[in-house]
Protein backbone atom coordinates (compact mmCIF):
# COMPACT_ATOMS: atom_id res chain seq x y z
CA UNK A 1 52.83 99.68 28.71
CA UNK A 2 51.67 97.18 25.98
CA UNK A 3 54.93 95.50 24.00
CA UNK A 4 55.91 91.96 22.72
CA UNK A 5 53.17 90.03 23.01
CA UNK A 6 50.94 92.95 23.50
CA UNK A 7 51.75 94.63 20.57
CA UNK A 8 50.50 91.54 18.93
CA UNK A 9 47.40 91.43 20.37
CA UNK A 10 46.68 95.25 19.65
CA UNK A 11 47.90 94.44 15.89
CA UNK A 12 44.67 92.09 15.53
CA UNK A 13 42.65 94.30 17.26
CA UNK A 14 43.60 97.05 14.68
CA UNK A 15 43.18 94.77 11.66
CA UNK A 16 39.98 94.30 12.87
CA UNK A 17 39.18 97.77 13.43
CA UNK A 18 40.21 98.88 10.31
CA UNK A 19 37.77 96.40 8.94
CA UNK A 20 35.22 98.04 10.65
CA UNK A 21 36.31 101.39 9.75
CA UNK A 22 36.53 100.03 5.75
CA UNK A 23 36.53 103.69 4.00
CA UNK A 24 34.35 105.76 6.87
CA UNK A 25 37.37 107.03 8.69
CA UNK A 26 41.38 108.29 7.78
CA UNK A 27 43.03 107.96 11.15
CA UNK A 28 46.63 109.16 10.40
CA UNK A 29 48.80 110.53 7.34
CA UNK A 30 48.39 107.85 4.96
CA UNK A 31 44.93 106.83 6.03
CA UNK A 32 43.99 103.49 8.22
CA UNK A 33 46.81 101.36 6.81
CA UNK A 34 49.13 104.14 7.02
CA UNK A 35 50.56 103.27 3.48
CA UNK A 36 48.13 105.13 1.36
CA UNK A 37 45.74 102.44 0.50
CA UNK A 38 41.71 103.80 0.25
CA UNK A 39 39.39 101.11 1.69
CA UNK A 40 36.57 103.16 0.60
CA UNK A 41 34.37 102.46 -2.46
CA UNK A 42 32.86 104.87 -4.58
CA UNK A 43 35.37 107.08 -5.37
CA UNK A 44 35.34 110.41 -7.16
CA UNK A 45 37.26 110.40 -10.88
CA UNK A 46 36.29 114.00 -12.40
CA UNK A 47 36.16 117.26 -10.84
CA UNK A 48 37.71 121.03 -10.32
CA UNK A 49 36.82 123.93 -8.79
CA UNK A 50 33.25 123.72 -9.30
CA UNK A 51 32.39 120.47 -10.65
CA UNK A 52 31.19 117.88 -7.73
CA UNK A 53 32.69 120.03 -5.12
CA UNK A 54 29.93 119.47 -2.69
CA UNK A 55 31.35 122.52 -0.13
CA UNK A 56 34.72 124.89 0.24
CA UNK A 57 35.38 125.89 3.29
CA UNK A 58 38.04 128.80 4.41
CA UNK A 59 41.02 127.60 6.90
CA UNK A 60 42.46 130.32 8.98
CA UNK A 61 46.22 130.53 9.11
CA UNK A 62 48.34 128.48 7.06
CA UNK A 63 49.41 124.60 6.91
CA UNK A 64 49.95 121.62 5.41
CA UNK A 65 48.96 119.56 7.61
CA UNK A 66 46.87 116.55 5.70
CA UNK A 67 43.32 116.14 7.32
CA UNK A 68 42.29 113.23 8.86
CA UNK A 69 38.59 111.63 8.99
CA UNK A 70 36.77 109.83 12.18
CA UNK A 71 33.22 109.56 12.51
CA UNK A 72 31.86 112.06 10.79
CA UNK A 73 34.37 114.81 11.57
CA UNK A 74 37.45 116.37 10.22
CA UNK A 75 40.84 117.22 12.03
CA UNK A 76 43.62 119.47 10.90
CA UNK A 77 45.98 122.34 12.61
CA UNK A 78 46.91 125.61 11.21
CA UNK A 79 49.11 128.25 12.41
CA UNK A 80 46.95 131.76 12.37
CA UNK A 81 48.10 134.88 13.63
CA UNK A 82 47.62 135.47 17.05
CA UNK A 83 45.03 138.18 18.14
CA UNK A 84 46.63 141.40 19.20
CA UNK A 85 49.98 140.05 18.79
CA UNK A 86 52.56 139.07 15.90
CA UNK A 87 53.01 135.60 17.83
CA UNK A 88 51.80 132.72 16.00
CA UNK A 89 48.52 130.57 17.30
CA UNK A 90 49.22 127.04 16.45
CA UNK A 91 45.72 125.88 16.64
CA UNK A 92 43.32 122.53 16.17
CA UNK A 93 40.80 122.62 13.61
CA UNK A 94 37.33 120.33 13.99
CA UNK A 95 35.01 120.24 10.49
CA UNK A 96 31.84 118.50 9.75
CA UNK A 97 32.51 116.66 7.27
CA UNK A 98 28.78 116.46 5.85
CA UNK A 99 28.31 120.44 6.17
CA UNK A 100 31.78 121.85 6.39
CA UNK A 101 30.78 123.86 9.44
CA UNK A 102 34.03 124.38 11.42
CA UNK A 103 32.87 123.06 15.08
CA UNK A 104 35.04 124.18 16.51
CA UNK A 105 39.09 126.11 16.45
CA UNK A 106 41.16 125.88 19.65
CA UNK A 107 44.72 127.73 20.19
CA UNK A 108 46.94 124.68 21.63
CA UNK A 109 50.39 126.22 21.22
CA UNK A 110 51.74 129.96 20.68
CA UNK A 111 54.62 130.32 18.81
CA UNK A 112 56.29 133.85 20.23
CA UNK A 113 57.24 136.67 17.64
CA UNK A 114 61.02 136.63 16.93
CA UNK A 115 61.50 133.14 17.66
CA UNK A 116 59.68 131.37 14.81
CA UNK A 117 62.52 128.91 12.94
CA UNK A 118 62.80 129.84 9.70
CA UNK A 119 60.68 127.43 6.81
CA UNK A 120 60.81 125.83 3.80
CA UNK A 121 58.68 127.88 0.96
CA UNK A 122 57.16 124.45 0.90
CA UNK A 123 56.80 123.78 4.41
CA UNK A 124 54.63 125.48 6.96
CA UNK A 125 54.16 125.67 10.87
CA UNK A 126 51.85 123.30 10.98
CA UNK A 127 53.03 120.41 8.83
CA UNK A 128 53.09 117.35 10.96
CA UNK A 129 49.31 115.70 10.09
CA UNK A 130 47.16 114.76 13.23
CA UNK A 131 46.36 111.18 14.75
CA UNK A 132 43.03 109.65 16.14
CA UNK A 133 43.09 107.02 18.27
CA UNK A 134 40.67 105.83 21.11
CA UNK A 135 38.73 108.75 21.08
CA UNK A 136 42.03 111.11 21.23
CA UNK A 137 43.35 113.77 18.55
CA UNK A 138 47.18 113.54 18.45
CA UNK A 139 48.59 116.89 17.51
CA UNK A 140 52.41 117.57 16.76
CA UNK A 141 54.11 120.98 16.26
CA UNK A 142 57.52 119.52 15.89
CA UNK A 143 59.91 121.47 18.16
CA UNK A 144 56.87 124.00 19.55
CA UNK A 145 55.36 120.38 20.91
CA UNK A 146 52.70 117.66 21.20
CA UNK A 147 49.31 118.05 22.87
CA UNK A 148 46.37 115.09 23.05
CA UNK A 149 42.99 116.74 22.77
CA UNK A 150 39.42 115.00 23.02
CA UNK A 151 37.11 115.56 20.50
CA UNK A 152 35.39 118.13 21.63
CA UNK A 153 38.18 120.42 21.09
CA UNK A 154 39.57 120.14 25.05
CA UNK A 155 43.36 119.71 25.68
CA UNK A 156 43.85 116.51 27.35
CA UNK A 157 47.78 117.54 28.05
CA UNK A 158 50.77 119.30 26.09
CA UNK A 159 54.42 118.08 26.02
CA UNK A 160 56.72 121.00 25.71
CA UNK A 161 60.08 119.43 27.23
CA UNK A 162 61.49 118.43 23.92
CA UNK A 163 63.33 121.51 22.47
CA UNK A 164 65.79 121.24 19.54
CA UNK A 165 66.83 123.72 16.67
CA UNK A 166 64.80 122.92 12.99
CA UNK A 167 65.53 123.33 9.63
CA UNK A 168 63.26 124.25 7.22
CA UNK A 169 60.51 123.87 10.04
CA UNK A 170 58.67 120.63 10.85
CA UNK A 171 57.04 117.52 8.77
CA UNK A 172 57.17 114.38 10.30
CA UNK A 173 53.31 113.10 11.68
CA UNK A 174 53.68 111.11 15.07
CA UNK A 175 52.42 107.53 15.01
CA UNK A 176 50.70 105.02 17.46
CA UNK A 177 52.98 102.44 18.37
CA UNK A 178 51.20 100.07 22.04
CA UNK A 179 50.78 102.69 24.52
CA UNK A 180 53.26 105.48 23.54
CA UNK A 181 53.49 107.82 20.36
CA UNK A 182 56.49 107.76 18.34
CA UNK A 183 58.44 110.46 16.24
CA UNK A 184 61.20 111.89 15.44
CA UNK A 185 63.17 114.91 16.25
CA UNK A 186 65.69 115.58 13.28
CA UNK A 187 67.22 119.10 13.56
CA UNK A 188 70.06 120.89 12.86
CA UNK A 189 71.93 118.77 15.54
CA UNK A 190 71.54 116.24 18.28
CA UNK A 191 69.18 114.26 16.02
CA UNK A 192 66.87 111.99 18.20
CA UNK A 193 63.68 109.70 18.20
CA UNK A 194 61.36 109.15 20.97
CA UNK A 195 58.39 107.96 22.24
CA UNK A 196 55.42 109.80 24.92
CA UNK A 197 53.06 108.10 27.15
CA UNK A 198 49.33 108.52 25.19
CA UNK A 199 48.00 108.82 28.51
CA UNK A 200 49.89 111.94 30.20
CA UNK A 201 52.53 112.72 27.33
CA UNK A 202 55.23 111.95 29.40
CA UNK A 203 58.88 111.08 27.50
CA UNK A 204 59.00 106.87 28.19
CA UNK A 205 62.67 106.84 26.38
CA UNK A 206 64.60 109.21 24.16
CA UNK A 207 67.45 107.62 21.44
CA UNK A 208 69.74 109.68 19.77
CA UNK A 209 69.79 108.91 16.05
CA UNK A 210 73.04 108.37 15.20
CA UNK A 211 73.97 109.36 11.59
CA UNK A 212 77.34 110.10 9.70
CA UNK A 213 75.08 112.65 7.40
CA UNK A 214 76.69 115.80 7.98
CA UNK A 215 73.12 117.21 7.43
CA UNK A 216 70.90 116.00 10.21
CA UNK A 217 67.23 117.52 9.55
CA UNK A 218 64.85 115.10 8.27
CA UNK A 219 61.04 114.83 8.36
CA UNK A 220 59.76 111.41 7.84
CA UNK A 221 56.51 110.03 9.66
CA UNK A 222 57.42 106.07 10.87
CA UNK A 223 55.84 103.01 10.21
CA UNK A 224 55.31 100.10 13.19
CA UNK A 225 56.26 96.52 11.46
CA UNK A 226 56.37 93.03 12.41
CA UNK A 227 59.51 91.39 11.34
CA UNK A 228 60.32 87.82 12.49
CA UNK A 229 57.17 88.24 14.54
CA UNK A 230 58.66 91.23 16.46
CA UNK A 231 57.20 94.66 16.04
CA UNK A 232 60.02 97.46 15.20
CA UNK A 233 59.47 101.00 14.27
CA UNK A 234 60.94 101.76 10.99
CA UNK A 235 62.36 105.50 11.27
CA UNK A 236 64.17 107.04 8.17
CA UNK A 237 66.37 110.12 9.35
CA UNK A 238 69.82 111.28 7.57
CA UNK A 239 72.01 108.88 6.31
CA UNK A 240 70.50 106.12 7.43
CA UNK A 241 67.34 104.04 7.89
CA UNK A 242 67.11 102.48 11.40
CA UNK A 243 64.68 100.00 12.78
CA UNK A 244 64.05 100.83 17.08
CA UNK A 245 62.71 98.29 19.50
CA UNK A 246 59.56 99.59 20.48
CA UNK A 247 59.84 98.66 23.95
CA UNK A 248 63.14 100.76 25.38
CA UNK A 249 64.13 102.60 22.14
CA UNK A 250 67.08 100.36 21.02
CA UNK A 251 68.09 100.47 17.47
CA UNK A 252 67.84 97.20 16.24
CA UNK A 253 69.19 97.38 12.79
CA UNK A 254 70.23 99.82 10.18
CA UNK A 255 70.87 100.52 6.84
CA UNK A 256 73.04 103.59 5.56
CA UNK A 257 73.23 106.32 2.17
CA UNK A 258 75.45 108.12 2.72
CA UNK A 259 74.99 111.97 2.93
CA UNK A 260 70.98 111.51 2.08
CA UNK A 261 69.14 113.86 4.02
CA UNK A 262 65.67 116.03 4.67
CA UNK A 263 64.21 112.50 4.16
CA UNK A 264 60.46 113.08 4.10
CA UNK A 265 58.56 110.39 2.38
CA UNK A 266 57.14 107.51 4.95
CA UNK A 267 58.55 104.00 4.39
CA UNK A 268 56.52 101.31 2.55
CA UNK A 269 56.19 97.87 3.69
CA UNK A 270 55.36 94.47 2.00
CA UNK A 271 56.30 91.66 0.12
CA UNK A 272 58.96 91.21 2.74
CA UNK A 273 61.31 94.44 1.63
CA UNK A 274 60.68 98.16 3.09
CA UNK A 275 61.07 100.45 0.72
CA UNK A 276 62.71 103.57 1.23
CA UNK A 277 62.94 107.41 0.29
CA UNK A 278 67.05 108.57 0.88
CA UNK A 279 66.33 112.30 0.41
CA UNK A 280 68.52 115.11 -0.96
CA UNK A 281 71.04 116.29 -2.65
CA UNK A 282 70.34 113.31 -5.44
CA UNK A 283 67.52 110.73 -3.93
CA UNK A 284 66.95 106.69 -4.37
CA UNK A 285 64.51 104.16 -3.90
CA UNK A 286 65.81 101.39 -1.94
CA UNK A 287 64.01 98.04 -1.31
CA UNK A 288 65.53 96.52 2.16
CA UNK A 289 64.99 93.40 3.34
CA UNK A 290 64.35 93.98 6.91
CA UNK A 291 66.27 92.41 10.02
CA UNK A 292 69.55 91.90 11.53
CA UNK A 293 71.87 93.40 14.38
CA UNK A 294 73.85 96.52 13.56
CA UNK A 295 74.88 98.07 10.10
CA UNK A 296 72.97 95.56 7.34
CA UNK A 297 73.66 98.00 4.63
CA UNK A 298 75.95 94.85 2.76
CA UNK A 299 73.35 92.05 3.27
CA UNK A 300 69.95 93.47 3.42
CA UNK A 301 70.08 96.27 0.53
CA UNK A 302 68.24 94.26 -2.60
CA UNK A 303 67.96 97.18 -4.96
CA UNK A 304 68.36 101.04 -5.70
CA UNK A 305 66.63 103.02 -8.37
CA UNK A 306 67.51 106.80 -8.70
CA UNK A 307 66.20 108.04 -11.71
CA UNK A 308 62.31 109.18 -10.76
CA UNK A 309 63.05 108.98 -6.87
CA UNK A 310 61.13 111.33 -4.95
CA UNK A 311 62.34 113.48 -2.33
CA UNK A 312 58.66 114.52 -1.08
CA UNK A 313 56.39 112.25 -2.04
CA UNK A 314 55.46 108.79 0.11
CA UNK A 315 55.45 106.14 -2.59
CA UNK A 316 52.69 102.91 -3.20
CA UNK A 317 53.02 99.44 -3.10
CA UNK A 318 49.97 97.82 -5.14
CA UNK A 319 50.10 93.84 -5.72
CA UNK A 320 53.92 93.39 -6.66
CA UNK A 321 54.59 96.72 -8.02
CA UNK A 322 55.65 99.89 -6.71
CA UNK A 323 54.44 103.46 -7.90
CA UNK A 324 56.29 106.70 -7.20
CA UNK A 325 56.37 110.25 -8.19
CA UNK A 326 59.42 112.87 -8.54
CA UNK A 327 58.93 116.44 -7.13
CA UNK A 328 59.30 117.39 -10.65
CA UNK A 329 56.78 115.39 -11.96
CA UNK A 330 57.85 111.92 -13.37
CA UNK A 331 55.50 109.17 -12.34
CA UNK A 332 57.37 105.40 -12.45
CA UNK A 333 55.86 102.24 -12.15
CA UNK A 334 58.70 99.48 -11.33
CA UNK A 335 58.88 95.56 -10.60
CA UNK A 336 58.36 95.64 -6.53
CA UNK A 337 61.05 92.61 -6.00
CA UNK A 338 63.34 93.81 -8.85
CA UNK A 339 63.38 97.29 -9.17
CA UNK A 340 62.64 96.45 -13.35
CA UNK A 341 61.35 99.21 -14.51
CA UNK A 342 57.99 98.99 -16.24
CA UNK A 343 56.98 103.03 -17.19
CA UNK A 344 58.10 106.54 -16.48
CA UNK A 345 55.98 108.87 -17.42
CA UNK A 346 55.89 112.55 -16.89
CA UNK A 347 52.52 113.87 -15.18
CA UNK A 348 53.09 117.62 -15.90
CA UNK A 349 53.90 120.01 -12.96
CA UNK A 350 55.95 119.50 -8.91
CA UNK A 351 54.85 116.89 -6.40
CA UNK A 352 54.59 117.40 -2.49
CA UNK A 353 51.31 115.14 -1.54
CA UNK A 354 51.71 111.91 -1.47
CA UNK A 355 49.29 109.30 -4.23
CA UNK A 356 46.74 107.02 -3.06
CA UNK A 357 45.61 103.81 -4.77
CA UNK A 358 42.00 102.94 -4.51
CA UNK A 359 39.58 100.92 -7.23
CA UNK A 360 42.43 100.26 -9.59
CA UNK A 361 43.10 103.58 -9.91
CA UNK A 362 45.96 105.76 -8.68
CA UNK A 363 45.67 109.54 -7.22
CA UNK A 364 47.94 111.87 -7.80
CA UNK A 365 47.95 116.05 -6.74
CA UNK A 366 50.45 118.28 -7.75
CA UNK A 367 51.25 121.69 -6.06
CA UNK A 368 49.01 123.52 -8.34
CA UNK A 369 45.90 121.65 -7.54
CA UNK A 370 45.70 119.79 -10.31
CA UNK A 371 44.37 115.30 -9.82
CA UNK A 372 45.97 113.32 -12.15
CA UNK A 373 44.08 110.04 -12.32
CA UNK A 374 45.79 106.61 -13.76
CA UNK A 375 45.26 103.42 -14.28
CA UNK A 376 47.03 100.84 -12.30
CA UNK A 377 49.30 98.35 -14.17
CA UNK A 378 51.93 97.85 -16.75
CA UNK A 379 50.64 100.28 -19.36
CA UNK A 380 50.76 103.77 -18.58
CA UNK A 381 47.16 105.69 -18.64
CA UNK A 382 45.75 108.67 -17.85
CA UNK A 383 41.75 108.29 -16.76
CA UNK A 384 41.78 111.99 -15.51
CA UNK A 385 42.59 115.34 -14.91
CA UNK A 386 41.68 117.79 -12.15
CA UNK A 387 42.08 120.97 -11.95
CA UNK A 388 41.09 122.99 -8.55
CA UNK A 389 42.94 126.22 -9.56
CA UNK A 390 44.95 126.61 -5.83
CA UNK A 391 47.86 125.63 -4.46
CA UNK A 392 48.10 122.07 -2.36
CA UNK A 393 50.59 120.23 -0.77
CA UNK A 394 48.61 118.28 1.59
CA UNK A 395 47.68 114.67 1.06
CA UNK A 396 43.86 113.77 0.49
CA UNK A 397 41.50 112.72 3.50
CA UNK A 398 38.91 109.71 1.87
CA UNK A 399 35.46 108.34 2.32
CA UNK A 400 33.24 106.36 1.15
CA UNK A 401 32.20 108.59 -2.38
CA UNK A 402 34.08 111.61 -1.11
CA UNK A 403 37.52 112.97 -0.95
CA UNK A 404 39.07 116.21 1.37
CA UNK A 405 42.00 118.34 -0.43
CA UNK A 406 42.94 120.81 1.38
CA UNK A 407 44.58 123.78 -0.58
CA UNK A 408 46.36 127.22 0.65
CA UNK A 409 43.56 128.75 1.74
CA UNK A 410 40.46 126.22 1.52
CA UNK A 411 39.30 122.68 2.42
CA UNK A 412 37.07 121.23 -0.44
CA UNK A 413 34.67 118.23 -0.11
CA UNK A 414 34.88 116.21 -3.63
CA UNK A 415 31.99 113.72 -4.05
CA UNK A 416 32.21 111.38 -6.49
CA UNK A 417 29.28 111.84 -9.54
C-alpha cells in the first residue's frame, strides 16, 4: 500500500492531474477538488426546461446519486425494479455525454424483496455518488455493498462482507485515499469507518467510530488532508468529527457536538480550519483548526454559527469566505476566519444538492429544479434563475460550457449560450 511518504507523492501527482483534467472531467461528489470548485470555463448562466438544454435523457429506477464526468462519458447508479421480480436491481449507468445515448446499464447488486431498509422521502437506494480513478468506476450501495467496474460496464469485483442495519438508507460517496477506498458505515448501531483494497476490495482495517450521540446514522462523504505534512482522513459521523490515520485506521484527533447526528454535508478545507456540518436536531457550522491527540473539542474549535446551518447541503469556501445554504432555503455568506457574518439571504424553496462556485459565480439547485445564480462577494445578488420544472436532489456534473442535473426521472445536458 502507498502511505506517508507515498501519499505525498500521489498528492502531486493528483494536483497535476487535475491540472490536466482543468474542467473536462468530475471524478467524485464534489468534482476534481472534491470541495465543489468548477475548473471549467464557459459556464452556462440561463436556462429551464427547454432553453439551452442540449438533450434529456430518461434514467430507469430511482436515485440520487450525483453523476460524475471522465472522458467523455457519464457515470451514475440507480435502483430499478428487477425483471420478473419485486427485488430491487441496483445497477451502473454509462452516458455519452455528447449524445446522451445510455452505453450501456449493468445490474451490480440485487436488493431482495422484503428486506429493503426503509428510506428517507429524500433519500433513495442509490445515493452514495460514484468514483473514477485509474480507469476504475467506484460504486457504493452503502450496506447492499461496493463493487469496482471498468469502463466498459464489467465488474472488476464486489465487496459484500460489510453488513450493518441503516437508517433512512444510504448517502455517504466513498473516496480515494493511496491504495484503499475509504467510507463510512454509520447505522443504527456499531457505527464504523473503513477502508478496501482498490485492487481486489478486500477490508485493509475496520475502526469503530466511537460517538456518545445516542443517534448513530450519519451519511457524510470524507475528505483526505494534509495537516502538519501528514495526510488524515477527515470523517464527520454523530457527535463528533474525527480525523483517522490513513495507514492502520487510528483516530488521530477529534472534535465533539454533542447529540448532532445524520451528518451529511462533506467537510471543507482551507485557510488552515475544516469546516464542518453537525447535523440534526438543530445544526452548526464549525470552523476547526485541525490537529492534536485525542478530544481537541477545547483547543481547536475557533467558531460556531447556527443560524443558516445546513443539514444537507456541502458548503463553499471561496477566497476567505464561506458560502452555505439551509434546507429551507437561507443562503449566508460569512467571514471564513471569523464566522462575521456578511449576508443571509433567503433563495426561495428546500436545499438537498450541494452549490458550486465557478467564474465568480455561485450555483445553487433547490429540490424543485429551480438554479439560483449569485454573485460572489459581500453584496448579495441574484444573476439568475432556473427553472427545470422536476424534482432534484443530486449535485451538478460540469464541463467545459456544459452542466449535468440530474432530476427524478431525467438527466439533462445544459450548455451554456
Amino acid at each position: 500500500m502507498v502511505f506517508r511518504h507515498g501519499l505525498l507523492i500521489l498528492g502531486a501527482a493528483l494536483a497535476a492531474a487535475v491540472q490536466l483534467m482543468a474542467g473536462a472531467d468530475w471524478p467524485e461528489f464534489r468534482g476534481p477538488t472534491g470541495q465543489g470548485h468548477i475548473l471549467a470555463t464557459n459556464l452556462p448562466l440561463h436556462w429551464d426546461a427547454k432553453q439551452n438544454v442540449a438533450w434529456k435523457t430518461p434514467i430507469p429506477g430511482g436515485g440520487w446519486s450525483s453523476p460524475i464526468l471522465v472522458q467523455g462519458r457519464l457515470y451514475l447508479t440507480t435502483a430499478a425494479p428487477a425483471e420478473g421480480s419485486n427485488d430491487l436491481s441496483l445497477r451502473t449507468l454509462c452516458v455519452d455525454a455528447g449524445t446522451g445515448m445510455v452505453m450501456w446499464d449493468v445490474e451490480v447488486f440485487k436488493e431482495l424483496a422484503g428486506t429493503s431498509a426503509k428510506i428517507h422521502n429524500k433519500n433513495s437506494h442509490a445515493s452514495p455518488t460514484p468514483l473514477f480513478s485509474d480507469g476504475v468506476i467506484y460504486v457504493h450501495f452503502g450496506h447492499e455493498g461496493t463493487a469496482a467496474l471498468d469502463p466498459s460496464g464489467k465488474i472488476l469485483w464486489r465487496q459484500t462482507s460489510l453488513r450493518y442495519s441503516p437508517v433512512h438508507g444510504n448517502g455517504g460517496s466513498p473516496i480515494r485515499v493511496g491504495d484503499t477506498l475509504f467510507f463510512g458505515c454509520d447505522g443504527a448501531a456499531d457505527p464504523f469507518v473503513t477502508a478496501l483494497d482498490i485492487k481486489t476490495g478486500k477490508v485493509v482495517w475496520k475502526t469503530p467510530r466511537v460517538t456518545p450521540a445516542s443517534r448513530k446514522f450519519s451519511f457524510s462523504t470524507a475528505l483526505l488532508i494534509t495537516n502538519a505534512g501528514q495526510p488524515e482522513i477527515i470523517s464527520p459521523g454523530s457527535g463528533a468529527v474525527c480525523a483517522y490515520d490513513p495507514a492502520d485506521g487510528r483516530e488521530k484527533w477529534r472534535v465533539l457536538y454533542g447529540e448532532g447526528y445524520s451528518v451529511v454535508p462533506r467537510p471543507l478545507f482551507g485557510l488552515g480550519l475544516l469546516f464542518i456540518g453537525t447535523g440534526y436536531d438543530r445544526p452548526n457550522v464549525l470552523a476547526i483548526e485541525p490537529g492534536g491527540t485525542g478530544d481537541v473539542t477545547a483547543t481547536n474549535l475557533r467558531w460556531t454559527i447556527t443560524k443558516g446551518a445546513p443539514n444537507t447541503p456541502s458548503m463553499l469556501l471561496v477566497g476567505d469566505d464561506l458560502y452555505f445554504v439551509s434546507d429551507g432555503g437561507i443562503a449566508t455568506c460569512v467571514d471564513a476566519r471569523s464566522g462575521k457574518v456578511h449576508w443571509s439571504e433567503r433563495l426561495g424553496g428546500d436545499f438537498s444538492a450541494s452549490p458550486l462556485f465557478g467564474q465568480g459565480r455561485l450555483y445553487f439547485q433547490n429540490e424543485s429544479g429551480v438554479g439560483t445564480v449569485v454573485a460572489v462577494g459581500h453584496e448579495f445578488k441574484v444573476l439568475a434563475t432556473n427553472d427545470l420544472g422536476e424534482r432534484s436532489l443530486a449535485s451538478y456534473a460540469v464541463t467545459d460550457g456544459a452542466f449535468f442535473i440530474r432530476t427524478d426521472h431525467n438527466l439533462f445536458r445544459i450548455n451554456a449560450e
